[in-house]
Protein backbone atom coordinates (compact mmCIF):
# COMPACT_ATOMS: atom_id res chain seq x y z
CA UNK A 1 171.63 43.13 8.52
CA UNK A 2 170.84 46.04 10.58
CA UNK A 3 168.04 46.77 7.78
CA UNK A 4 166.11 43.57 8.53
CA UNK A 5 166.10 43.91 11.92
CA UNK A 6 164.98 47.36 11.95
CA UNK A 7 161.91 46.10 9.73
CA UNK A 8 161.52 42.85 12.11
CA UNK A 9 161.30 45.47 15.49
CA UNK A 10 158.74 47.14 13.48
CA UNK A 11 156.45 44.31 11.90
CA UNK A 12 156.90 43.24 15.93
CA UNK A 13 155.61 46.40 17.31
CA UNK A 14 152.88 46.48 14.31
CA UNK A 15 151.40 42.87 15.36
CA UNK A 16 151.68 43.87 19.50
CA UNK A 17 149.41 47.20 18.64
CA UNK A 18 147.19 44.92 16.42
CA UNK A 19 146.78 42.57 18.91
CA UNK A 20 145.81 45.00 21.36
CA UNK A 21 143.34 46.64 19.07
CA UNK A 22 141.80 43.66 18.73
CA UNK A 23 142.09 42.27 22.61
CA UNK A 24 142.31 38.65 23.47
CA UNK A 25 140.04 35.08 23.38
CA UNK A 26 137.47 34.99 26.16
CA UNK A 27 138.93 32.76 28.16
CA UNK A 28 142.02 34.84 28.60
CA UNK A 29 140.02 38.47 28.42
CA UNK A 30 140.55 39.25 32.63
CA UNK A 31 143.77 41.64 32.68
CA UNK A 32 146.14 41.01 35.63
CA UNK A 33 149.31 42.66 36.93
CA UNK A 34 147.77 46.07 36.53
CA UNK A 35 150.38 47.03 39.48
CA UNK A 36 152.98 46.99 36.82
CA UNK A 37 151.19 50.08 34.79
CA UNK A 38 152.61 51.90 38.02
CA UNK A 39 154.90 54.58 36.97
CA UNK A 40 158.48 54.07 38.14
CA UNK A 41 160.45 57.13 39.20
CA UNK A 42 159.83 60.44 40.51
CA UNK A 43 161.21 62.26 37.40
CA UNK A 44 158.54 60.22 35.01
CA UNK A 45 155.96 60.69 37.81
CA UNK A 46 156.81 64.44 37.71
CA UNK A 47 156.00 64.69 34.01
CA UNK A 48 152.79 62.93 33.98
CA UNK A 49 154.34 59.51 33.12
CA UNK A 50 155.37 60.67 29.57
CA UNK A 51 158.62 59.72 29.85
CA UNK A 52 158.74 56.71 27.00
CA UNK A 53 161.11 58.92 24.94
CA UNK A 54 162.82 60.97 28.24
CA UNK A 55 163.64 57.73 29.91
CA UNK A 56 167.78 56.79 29.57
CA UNK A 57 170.13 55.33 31.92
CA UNK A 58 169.34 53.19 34.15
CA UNK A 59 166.14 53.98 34.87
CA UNK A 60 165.08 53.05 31.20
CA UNK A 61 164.76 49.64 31.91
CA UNK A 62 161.46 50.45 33.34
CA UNK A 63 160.16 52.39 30.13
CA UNK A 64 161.52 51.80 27.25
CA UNK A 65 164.68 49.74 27.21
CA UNK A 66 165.99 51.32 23.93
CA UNK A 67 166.83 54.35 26.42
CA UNK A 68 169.47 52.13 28.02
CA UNK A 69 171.77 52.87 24.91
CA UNK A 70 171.57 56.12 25.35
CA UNK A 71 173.88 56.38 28.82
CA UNK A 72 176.08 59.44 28.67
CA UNK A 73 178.91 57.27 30.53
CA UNK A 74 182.29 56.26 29.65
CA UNK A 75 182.90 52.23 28.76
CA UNK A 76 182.64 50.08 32.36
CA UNK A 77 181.15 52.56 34.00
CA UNK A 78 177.57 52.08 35.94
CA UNK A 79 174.36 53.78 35.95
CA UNK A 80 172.14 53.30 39.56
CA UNK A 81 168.40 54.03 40.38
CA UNK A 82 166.45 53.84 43.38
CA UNK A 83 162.92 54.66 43.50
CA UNK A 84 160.86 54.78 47.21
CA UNK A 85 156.68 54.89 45.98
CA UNK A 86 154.29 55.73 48.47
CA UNK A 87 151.06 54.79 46.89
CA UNK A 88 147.48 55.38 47.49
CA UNK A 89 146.34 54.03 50.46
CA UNK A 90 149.02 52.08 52.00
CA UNK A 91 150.57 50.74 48.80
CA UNK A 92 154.21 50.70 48.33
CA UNK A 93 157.01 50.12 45.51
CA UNK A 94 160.20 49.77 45.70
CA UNK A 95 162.10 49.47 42.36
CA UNK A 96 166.21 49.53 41.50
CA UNK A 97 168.28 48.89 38.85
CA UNK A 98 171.84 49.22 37.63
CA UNK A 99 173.35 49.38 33.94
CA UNK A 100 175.89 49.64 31.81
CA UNK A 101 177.46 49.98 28.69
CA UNK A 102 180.46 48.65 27.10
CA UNK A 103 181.22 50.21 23.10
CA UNK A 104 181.48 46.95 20.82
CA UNK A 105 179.12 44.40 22.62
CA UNK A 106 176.25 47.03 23.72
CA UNK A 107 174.51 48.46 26.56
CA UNK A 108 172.89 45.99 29.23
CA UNK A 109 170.39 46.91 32.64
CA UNK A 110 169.20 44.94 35.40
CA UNK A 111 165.91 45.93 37.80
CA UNK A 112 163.88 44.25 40.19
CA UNK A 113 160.67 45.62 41.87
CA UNK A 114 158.49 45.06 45.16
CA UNK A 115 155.06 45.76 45.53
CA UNK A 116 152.83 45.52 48.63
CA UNK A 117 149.44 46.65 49.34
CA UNK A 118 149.66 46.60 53.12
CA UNK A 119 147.45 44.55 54.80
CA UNK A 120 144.11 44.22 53.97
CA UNK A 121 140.68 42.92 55.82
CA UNK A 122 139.60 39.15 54.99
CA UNK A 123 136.20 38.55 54.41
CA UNK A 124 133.73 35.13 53.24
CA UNK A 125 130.62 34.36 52.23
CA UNK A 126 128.06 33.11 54.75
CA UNK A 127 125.58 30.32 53.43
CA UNK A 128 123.07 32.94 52.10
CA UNK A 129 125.85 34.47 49.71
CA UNK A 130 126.40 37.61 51.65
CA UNK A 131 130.10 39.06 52.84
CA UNK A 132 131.33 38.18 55.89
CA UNK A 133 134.20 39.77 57.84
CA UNK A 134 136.48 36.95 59.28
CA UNK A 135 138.28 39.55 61.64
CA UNK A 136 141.85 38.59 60.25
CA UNK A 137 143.85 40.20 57.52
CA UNK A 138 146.74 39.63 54.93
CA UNK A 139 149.08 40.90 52.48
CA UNK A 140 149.11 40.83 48.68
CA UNK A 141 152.65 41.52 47.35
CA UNK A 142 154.47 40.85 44.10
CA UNK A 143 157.69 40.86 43.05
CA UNK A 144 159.40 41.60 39.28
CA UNK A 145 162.66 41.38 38.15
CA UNK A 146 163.88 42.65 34.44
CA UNK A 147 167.21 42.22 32.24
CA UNK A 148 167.50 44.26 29.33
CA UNK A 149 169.85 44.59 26.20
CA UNK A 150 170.30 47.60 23.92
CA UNK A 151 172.65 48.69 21.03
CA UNK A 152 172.61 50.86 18.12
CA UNK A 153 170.56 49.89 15.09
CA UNK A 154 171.64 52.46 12.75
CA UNK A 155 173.80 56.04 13.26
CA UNK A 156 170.07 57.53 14.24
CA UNK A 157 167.94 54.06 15.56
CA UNK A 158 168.61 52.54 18.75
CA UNK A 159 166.77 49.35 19.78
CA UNK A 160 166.31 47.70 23.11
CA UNK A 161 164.59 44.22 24.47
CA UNK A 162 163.38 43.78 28.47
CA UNK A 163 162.83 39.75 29.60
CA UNK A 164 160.40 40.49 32.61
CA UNK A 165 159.75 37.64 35.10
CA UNK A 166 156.41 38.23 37.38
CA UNK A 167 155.56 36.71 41.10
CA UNK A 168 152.51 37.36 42.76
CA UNK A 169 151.39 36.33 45.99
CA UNK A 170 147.79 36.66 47.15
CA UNK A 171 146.85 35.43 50.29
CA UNK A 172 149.13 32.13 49.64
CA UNK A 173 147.86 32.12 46.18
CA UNK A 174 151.08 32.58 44.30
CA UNK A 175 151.11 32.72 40.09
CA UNK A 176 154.28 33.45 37.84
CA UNK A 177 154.05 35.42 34.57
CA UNK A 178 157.10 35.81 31.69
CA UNK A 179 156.63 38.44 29.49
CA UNK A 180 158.90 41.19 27.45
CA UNK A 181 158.80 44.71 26.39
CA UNK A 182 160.46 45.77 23.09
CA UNK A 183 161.44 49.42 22.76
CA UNK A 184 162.56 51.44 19.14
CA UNK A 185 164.16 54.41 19.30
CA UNK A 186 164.53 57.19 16.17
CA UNK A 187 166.62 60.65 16.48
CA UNK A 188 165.38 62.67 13.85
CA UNK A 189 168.45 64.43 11.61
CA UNK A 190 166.89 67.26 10.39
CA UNK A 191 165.87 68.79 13.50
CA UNK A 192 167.99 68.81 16.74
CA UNK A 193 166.74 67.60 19.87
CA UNK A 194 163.39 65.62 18.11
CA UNK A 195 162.95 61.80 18.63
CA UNK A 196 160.58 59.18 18.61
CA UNK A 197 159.52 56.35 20.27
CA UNK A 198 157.62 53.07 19.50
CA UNK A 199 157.73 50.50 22.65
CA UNK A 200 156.00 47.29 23.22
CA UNK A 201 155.33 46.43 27.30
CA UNK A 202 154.52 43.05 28.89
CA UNK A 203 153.87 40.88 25.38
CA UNK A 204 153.58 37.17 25.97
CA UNK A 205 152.43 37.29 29.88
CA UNK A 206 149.57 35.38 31.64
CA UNK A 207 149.12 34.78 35.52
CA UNK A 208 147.93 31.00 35.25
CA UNK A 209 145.85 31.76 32.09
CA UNK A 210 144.60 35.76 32.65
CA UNK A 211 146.52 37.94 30.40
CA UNK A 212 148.86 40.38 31.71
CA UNK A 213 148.30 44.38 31.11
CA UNK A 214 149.92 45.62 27.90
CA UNK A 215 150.37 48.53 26.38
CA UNK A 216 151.90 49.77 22.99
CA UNK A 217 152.94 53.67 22.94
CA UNK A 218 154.28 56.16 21.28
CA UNK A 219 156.64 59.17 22.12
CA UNK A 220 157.41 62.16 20.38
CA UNK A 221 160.05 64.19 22.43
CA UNK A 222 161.60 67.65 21.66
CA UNK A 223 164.17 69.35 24.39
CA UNK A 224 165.35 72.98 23.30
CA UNK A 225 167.88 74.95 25.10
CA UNK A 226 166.21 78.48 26.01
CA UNK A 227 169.83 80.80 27.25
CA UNK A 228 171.15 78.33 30.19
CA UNK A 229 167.78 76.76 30.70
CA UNK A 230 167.17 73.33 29.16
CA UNK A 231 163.80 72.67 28.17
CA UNK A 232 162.19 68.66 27.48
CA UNK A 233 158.40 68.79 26.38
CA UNK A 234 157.35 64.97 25.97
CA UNK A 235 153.82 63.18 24.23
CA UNK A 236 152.95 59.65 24.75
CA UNK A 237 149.72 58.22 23.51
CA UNK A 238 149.49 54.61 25.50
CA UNK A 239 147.51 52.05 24.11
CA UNK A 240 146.18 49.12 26.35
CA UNK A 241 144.71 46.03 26.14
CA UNK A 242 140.69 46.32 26.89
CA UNK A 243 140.93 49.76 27.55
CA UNK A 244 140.78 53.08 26.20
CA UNK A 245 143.78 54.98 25.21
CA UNK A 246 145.78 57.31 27.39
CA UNK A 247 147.00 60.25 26.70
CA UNK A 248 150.32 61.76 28.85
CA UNK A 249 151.85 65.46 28.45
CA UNK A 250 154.90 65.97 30.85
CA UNK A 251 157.44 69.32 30.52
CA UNK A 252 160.80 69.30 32.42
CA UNK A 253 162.96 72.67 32.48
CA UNK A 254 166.33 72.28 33.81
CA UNK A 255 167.39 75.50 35.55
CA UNK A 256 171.04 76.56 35.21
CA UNK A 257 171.11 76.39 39.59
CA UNK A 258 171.08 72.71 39.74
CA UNK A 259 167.31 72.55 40.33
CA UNK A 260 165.07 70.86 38.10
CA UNK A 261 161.42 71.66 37.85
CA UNK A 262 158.68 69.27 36.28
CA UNK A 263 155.15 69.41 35.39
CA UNK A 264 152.45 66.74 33.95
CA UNK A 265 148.87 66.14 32.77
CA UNK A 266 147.11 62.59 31.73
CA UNK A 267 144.11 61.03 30.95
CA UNK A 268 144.43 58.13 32.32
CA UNK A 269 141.77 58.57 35.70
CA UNK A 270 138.42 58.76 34.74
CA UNK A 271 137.40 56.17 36.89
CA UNK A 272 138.19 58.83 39.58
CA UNK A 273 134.52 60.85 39.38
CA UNK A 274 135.57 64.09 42.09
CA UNK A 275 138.82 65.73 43.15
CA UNK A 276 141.74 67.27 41.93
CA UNK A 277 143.54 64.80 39.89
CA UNK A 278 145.12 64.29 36.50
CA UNK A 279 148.13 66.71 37.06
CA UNK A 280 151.06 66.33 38.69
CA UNK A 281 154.28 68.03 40.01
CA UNK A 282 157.93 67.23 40.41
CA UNK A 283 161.23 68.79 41.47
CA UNK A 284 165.02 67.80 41.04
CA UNK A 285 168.06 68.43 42.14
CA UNK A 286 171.47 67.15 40.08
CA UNK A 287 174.54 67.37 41.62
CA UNK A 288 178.10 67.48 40.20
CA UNK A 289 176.85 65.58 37.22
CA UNK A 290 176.74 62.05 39.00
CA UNK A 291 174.11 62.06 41.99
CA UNK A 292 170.13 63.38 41.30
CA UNK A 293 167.30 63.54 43.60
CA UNK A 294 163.87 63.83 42.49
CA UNK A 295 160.59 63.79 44.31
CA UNK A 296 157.18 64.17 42.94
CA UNK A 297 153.45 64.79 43.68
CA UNK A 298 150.64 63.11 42.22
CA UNK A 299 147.06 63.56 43.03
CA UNK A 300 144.33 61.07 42.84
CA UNK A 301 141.07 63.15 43.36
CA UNK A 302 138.91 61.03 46.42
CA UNK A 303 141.34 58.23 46.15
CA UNK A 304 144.41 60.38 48.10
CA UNK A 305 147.65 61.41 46.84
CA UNK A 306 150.75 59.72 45.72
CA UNK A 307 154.19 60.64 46.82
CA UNK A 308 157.64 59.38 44.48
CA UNK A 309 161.19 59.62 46.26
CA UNK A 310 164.53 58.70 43.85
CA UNK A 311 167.62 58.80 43.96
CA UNK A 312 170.11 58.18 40.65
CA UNK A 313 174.07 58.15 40.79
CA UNK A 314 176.99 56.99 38.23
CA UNK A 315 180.10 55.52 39.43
């Protein structure tokens, strides 16, 4: 049994990246929701966003959900996250989540998150088709919330599923979306500390008939122990839907003194033409094993910079 679905969470995967390859009809070809491409977390944010294969606890729900099985807690205990965003311009996101794990049923998570662009000028267009500014403004803001499930698929495979529901408001314009993200997990035996990752994100959403942002990755993650120092070095390669690949390199050394110290490139800007951009820096701070901190810095070249502020506890 566990055999077939292993092979069914991989012919999945297989037909999400073929369908990305290959995009979607015309009618459906605008992608929406790009909000939710947003990094969640300071400690993802810190390593470039390649965290598809560092992602666990709680927190997993908003990478990679087969991450939620891998919570280092005792049976009926919970896993929290918090995570303050203070986006370019005056965009903010606000995401939690809780989860848990009990040992014969499986591992479950729950997240919601807020997003708001501030407020923003409204403008028409006068008779001769040019923009006019209608001195009044409003708020775009959208809302997700996520429940995930994840178990063991084999002694070395764990597997995870996110149901995602969307809400976006625009000006009083409001559209839904449904979607999922399916996540695969592999610990490789023959060399400590190696996994990969194969993860599915935001399959079978539309906003009233554009089609969501998706993207179908890979991880490969390898953390080492160098003395007392712990060392994670993580690759993703992001596919996504009408666009080019991405490519994300984060490294995260874990100091024996609590503090945590984090490091990240991508590929993922070249819209952005001037600037320093495309790296990005993060410190942590874990304390007796149950409470972390972590804040990070992300630059966007002419655009501004990005600030990440979480907070992560067990109880």
């Amino acid at each position: 049994m566990k055999k077939i679905i292993i092979i069914a969470s991989a012919l999945v995967l297989a037909y999400c990246s073929i369908f990305a390859s290959l995009g979607v009809p015309d009618n459906s070809s605008v992608v929406s929701g790009l909000y939710s491409t947003v990094g969640v977390g300071a400690a993802a944010s810190g390593m470039g966003n390649a965290y598809l294969g560092s992602a666990q606890d709680a927190v997993a729900i908003f990478w990679n959900p087969a991450g939620i099985e891998n919570i280092q807690k005792e049976d009926n205990s919970y896993s929290l996250f918090f995570s303050h965003n203070q986006w370019l311009m005056s965009t903010i996101i606000e995401s939690l989540s809780v989860a848990t794990k009990f040992k014969d049923i499986g591992a479950f998570a729950v997240g919601f998150s807020y997003f708001n662009s501030g407020e923003m000028e409204r403008y028409g267009i006068d008779e001769s088709g040019h923009p006019i500014d209608l001195n009044s403004t409003f708020s775009t803001y959208a809302f997700n919330g996520d429940i995930s499930y994840a178990n063991k698929l084999d002694r070395d495979v764990d597997f995870g599923v996110t149901f995602k529901y969307y809400l976006d408001d625009m000006d009083g314009s409001v559209a839904n979306a449904i979607a999922f993200d399916l996540g695969v997990r592999y610990f490789v035996p023959i060399v400590k500390g190696l996994s990969f990752d194969l993860v599915a994100t935001n399959f079978g959403g539309e906003f009233n008939g554009y089609t969501m942002s998706k993207e179908v990755s890979f991880a490969a993650l390898y953390n080492f122990a160098v003395a007392d120092w712990g060392v994670n070095a993580e690759y993703d390669l992001v596919g996504r839907l009408n666009n080019t690949a991405v490519n994300r390199f984060g490294l995260e050394i874990k100091s024996p003194y609590l503090l945590i110290l984090r490091a990240g490139y991508y590929t993922e800007d070249d819209i952005i033409d001037s600037g320093f951009k495309d790296i990005s820096f993060g410190l942590g701070m874990l304390v007796n094993s149950k409470y972390n901190v972590d804040f990070s810095f992300e630059p966007y070249g002419e655009l501004g910079n990005a600030f990440k502020l979480s907070f992560g506890a067990d109880f």
